[in-house]
Protein backbone atom coordinates (compact mmCIF):
# COMPACT_ATOMS: atom_id res chain seq x y z
CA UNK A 1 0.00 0.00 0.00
CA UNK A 2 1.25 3.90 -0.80
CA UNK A 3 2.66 5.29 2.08
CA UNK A 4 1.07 8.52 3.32
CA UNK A 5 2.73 11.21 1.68
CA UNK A 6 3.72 13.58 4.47
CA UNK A 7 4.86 16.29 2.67
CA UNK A 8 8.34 16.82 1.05
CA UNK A 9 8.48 20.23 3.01
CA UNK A 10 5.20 21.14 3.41
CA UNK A 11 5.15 23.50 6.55
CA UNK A 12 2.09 24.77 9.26
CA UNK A 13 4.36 27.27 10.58
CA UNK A 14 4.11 31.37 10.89
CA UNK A 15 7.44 31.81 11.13
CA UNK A 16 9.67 31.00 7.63
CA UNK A 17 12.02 33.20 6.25
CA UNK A 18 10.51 35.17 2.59
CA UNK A 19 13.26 32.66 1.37
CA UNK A 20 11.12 29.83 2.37
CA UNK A 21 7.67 30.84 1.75
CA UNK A 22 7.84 29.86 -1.80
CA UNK A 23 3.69 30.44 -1.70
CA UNK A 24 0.91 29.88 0.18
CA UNK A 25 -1.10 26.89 -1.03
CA UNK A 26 -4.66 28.20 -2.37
CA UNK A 27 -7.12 25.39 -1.05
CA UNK A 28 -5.62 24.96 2.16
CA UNK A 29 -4.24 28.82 3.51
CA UNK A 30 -0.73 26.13 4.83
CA UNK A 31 2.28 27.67 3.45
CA UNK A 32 4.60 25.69 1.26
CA UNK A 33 8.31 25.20 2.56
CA UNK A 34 11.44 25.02 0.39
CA UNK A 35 13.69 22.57 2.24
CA UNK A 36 17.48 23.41 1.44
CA UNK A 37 19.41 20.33 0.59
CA UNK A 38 23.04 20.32 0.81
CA UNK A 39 24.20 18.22 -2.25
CA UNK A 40 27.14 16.15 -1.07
CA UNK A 41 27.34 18.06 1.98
CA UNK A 42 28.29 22.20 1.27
CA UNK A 43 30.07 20.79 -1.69
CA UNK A 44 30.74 24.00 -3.37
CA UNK A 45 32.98 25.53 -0.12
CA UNK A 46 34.24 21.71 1.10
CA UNK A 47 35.26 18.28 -0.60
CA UNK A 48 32.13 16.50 -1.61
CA UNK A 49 30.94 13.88 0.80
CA UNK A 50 33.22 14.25 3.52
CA UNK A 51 32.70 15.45 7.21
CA UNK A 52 34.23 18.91 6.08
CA UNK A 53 31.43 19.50 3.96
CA UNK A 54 28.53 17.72 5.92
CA UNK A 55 29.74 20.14 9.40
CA UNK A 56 29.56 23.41 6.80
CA UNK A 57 26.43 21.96 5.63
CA UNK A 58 25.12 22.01 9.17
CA UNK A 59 26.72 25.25 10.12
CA UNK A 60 24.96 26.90 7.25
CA UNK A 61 21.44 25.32 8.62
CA UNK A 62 20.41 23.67 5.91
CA UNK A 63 17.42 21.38 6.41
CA UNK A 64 18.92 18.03 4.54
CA UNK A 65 22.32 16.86 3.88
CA UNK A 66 22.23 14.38 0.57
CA UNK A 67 24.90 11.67 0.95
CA UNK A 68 26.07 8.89 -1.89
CA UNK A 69 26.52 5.43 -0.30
CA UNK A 70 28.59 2.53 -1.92
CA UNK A 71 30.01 -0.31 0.13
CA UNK A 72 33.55 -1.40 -0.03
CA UNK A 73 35.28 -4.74 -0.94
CA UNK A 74 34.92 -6.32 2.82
CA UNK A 75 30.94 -5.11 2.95
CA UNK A 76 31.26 -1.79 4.70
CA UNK A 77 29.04 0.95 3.41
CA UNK A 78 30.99 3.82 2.79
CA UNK A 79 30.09 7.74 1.38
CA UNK A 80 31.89 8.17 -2.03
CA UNK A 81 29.14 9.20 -5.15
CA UNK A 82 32.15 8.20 -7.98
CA UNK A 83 32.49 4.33 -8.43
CA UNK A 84 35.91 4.87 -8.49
CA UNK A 85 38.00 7.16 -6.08
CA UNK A 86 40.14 8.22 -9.16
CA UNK A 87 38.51 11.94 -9.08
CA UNK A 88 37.88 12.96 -5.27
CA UNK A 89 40.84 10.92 -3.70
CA UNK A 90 44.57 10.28 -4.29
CA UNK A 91 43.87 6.70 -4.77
CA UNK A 92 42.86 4.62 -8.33
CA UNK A 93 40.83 1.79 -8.58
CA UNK A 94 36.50 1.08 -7.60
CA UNK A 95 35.27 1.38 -4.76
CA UNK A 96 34.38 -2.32 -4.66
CA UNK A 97 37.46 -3.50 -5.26
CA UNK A 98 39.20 -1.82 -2.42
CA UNK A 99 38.97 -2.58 1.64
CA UNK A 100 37.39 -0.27 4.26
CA UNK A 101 40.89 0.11 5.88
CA UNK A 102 42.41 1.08 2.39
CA UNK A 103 39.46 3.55 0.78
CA UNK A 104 39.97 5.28 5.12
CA UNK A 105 43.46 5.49 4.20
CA UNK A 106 43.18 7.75 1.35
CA UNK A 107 43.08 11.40 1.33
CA UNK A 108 39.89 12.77 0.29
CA UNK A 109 40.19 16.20 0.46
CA UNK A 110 43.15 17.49 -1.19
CA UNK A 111 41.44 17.53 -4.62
CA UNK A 112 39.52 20.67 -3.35
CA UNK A 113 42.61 22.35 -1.64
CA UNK A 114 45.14 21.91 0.75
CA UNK A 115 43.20 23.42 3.61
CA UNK A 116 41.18 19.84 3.60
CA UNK A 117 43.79 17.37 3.41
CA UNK A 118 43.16 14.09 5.36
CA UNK A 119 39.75 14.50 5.08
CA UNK A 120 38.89 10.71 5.03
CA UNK A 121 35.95 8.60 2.91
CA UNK A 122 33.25 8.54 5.68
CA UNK A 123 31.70 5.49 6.92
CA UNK A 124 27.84 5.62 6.39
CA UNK A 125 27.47 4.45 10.04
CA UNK A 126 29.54 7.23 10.76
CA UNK A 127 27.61 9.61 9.19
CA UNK A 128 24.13 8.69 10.66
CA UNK A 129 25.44 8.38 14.37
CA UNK A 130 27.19 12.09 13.90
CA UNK A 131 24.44 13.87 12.22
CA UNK A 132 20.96 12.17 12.76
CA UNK A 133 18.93 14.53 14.47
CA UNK A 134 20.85 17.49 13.65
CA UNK A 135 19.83 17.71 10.34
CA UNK A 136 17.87 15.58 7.54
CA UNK A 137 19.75 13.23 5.61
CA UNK A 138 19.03 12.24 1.70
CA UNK A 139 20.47 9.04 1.35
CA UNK A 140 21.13 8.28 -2.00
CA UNK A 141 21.81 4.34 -3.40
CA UNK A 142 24.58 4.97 -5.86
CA UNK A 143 24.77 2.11 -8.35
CA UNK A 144 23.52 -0.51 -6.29
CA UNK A 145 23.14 -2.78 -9.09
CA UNK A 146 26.64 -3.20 -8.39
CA UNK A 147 26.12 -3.80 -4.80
CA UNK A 148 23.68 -7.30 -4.36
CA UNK A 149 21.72 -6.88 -0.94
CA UNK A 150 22.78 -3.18 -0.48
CA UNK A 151 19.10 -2.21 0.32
CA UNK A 152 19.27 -4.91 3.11
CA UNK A 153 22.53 -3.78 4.80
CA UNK A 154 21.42 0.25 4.65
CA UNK A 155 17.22 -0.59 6.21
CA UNK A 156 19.39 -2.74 8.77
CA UNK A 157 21.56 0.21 9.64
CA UNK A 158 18.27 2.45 9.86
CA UNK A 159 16.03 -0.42 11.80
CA UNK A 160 19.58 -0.02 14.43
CA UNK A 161 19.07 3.82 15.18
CA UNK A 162 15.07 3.20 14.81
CA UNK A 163 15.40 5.60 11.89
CA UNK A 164 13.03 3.38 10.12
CA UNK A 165 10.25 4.99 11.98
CA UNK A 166 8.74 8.54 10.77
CA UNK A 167 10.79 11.74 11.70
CA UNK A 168 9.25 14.01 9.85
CA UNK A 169 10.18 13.06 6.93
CA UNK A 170 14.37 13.83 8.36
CA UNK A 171 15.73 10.55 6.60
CA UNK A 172 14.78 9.88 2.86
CA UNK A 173 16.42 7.43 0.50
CA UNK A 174 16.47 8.26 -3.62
CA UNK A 175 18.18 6.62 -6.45
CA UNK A 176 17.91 6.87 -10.21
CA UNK A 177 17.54 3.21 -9.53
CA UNK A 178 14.25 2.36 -10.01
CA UNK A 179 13.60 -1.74 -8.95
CA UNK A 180 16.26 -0.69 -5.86
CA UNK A 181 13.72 1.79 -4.82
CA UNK A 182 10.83 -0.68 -4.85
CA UNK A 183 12.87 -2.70 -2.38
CA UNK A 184 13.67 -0.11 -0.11
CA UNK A 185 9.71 0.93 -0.38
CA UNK A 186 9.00 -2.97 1.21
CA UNK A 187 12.06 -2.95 3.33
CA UNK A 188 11.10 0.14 5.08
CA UNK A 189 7.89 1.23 4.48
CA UNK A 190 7.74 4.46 6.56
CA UNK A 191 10.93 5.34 5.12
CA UNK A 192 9.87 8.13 2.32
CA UNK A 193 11.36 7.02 -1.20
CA UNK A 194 12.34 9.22 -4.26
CA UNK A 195 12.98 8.36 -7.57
CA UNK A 196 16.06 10.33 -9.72
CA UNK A 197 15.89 11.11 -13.17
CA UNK A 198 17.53 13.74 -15.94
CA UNK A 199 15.22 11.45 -18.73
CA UNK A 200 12.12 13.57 -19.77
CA UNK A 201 11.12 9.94 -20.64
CA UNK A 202 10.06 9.71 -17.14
CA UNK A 203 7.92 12.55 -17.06
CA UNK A 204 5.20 10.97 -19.20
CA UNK A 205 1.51 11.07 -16.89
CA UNK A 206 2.15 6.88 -17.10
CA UNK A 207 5.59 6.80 -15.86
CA UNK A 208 4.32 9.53 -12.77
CA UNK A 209 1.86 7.49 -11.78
CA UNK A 210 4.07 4.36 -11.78
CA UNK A 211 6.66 5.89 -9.70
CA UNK A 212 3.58 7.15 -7.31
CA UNK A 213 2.92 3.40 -6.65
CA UNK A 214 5.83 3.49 -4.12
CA UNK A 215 7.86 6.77 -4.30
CA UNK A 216 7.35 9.79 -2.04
CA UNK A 217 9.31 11.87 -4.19
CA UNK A 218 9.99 12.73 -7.70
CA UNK A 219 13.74 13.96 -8.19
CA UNK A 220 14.66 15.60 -11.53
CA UNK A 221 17.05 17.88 -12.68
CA UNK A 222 16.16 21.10 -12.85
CA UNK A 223 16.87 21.00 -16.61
CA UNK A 224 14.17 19.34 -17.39
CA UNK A 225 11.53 21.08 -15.19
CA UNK A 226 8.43 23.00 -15.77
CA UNK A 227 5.48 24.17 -13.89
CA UNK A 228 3.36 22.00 -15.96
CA UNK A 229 5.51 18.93 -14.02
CA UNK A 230 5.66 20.28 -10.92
CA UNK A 231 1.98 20.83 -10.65
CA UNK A 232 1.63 16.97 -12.46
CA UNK A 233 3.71 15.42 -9.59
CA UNK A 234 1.69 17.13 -6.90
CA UNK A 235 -1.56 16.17 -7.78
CA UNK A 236 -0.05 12.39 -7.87
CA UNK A 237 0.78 13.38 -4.17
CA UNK A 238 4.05 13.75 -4.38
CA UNK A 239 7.08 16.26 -3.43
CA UNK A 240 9.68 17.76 -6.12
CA UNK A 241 12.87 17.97 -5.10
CA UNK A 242 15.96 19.04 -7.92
CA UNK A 243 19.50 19.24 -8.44
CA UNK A 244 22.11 20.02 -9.20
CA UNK A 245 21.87 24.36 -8.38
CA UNK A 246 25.45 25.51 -8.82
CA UNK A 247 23.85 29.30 -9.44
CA UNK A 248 21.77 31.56 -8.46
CA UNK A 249 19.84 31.57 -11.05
CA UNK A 250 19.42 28.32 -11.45
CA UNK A 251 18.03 28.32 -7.68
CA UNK A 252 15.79 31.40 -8.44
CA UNK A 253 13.87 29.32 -11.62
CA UNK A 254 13.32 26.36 -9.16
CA UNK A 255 11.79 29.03 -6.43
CA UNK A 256 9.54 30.40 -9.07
CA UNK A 257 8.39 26.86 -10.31
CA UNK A 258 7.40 25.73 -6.44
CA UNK A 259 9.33 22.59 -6.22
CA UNK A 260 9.38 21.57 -2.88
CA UNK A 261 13.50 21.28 -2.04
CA UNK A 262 16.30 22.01 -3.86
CA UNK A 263 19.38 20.15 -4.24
CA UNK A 264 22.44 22.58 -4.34
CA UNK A 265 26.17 22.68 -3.58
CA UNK A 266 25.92 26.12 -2.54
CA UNK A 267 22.70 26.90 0.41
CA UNK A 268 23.72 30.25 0.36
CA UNK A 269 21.71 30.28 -3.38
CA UNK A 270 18.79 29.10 -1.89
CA UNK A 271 18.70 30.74 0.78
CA UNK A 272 21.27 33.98 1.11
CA UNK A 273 21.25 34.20 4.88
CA UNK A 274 23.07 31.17 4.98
């Protein structure tokens, strides 16, 4: 059965910021919150997916942190979004290939300067224990095809910290991923799910209402969004939430089509108090 869609941002509260009142919702007088979702962590000021970026995330207030999870060689599940640590690390090879102990003893912060190096590869237990209720996290299933039983291992993690129970809406899992969605939809069913695309193939009214079967969430990019979809997804019950703002402008369009979060390595574009 669809879970009850509980509202991908959707505020009862007098006291946003004009940032985050993207508009007041006509049948209902509840105002309509933009959440502010820190892509990688505050990617654009910190190397991607490391604790340096997920503490300037939370420093900056942002309402979600989005995280990539891959597991390593030995079965630990690890925060990398390449599935190789070629770009962000000083290391070669996948990430499957190599051990926990050798993707932790790579530096993965240099890349972005020298100011960050030793930042490590977080652990996604690591991750959950540091920053669950402190901020929201968007997990995000990268490949898992590549990863047999990955959906397992992460609800297990979750069902451990009884973050498989609601919390307002605080954890969410997404993947372009479709089937590994539907598993994490029966694995944890209170969990909300969201469903990644950058394929305008997926936008048709059928492929909407498939994805409203079992997803919470439908996550484009915003280069393929229009008010027209926006308002589509909505009355299919679900929340918008898009990536990847690397401008100002770009987080400006997304504000004036209402999609409920957006998915940026800067939060200071979303919001510019931060």
């Amino acid at each position: 059965m669809k879970k009850t869609f509980a509202g991908a941002g959707f505020a009862l509260t007098l006291l946003l910021s004009p940032f985050q009142q993207a508009f007041a919702a006509e049948s209902t007088g509840q105002i309509r919150k933009i959440d502010n979702v820190a892509h990688r962590g505050a990617s654009g000021y910190a190397p991607e997916n490391t604790i340096a970026a997920f503490d300037k995330a939370v420093e900056m207030k942002v309402d979600y942190i989005e995280i990539d999870v891959q597991r390593s060689k030995d079965g630990e599940l690890v925060i990398i979004h390449d599935t190789t640590v070629d770009r962000t690390t000083d290391g070669t090879g996948y990430v499957r290939d190599l051990t926990f102990e050798q993707l932790r003893s790579l530096d993965a912060g240099s890349f972005k300067g020298a100011e960050f190096a030793g930042e490590k590869v977080p652990a996604f237990d690591e991750v959950l224990d540091r920053y669950h209720g402190n901020t929201g996290i968007l997990i995000e299933l990268k490949a898992p095809e590549l990863y047999p039983g990955i959906e397992e291992t992460v609800a297990q993690e979750l069902r451990e910290r009884n973050l498989d129970k609601p919390q307002n809406n605080k954890i969410i899992i997404q993947s372009f991923n479709f089937e590994s969605m539907k598993k994490i939809d029966a694995l944890l069913p209170k969990v909300p799910v969201g469903v990644l695309t950058s394929s305008r193939a997926h936008t048709t009214d059928q492929a909407l209402q498939e994805f409203a079967a079992y997803a919470e969430y439908f996550n484009p990019s915003y280069g393929i969004v229009t008010k027209d979809l926006v308002d589509r997804v909505h009355a299919l019950d679900m929340g918008i939430s898009s990536w990847t703002v690397r401008s100002r402008e770009a987080a400006q369009f997304l504000i004036d089509m209402q999609v409920d979060a957006i998915i940026t390595d800067y939060p200071d574009y979303v919001d510019p108090r931060k």
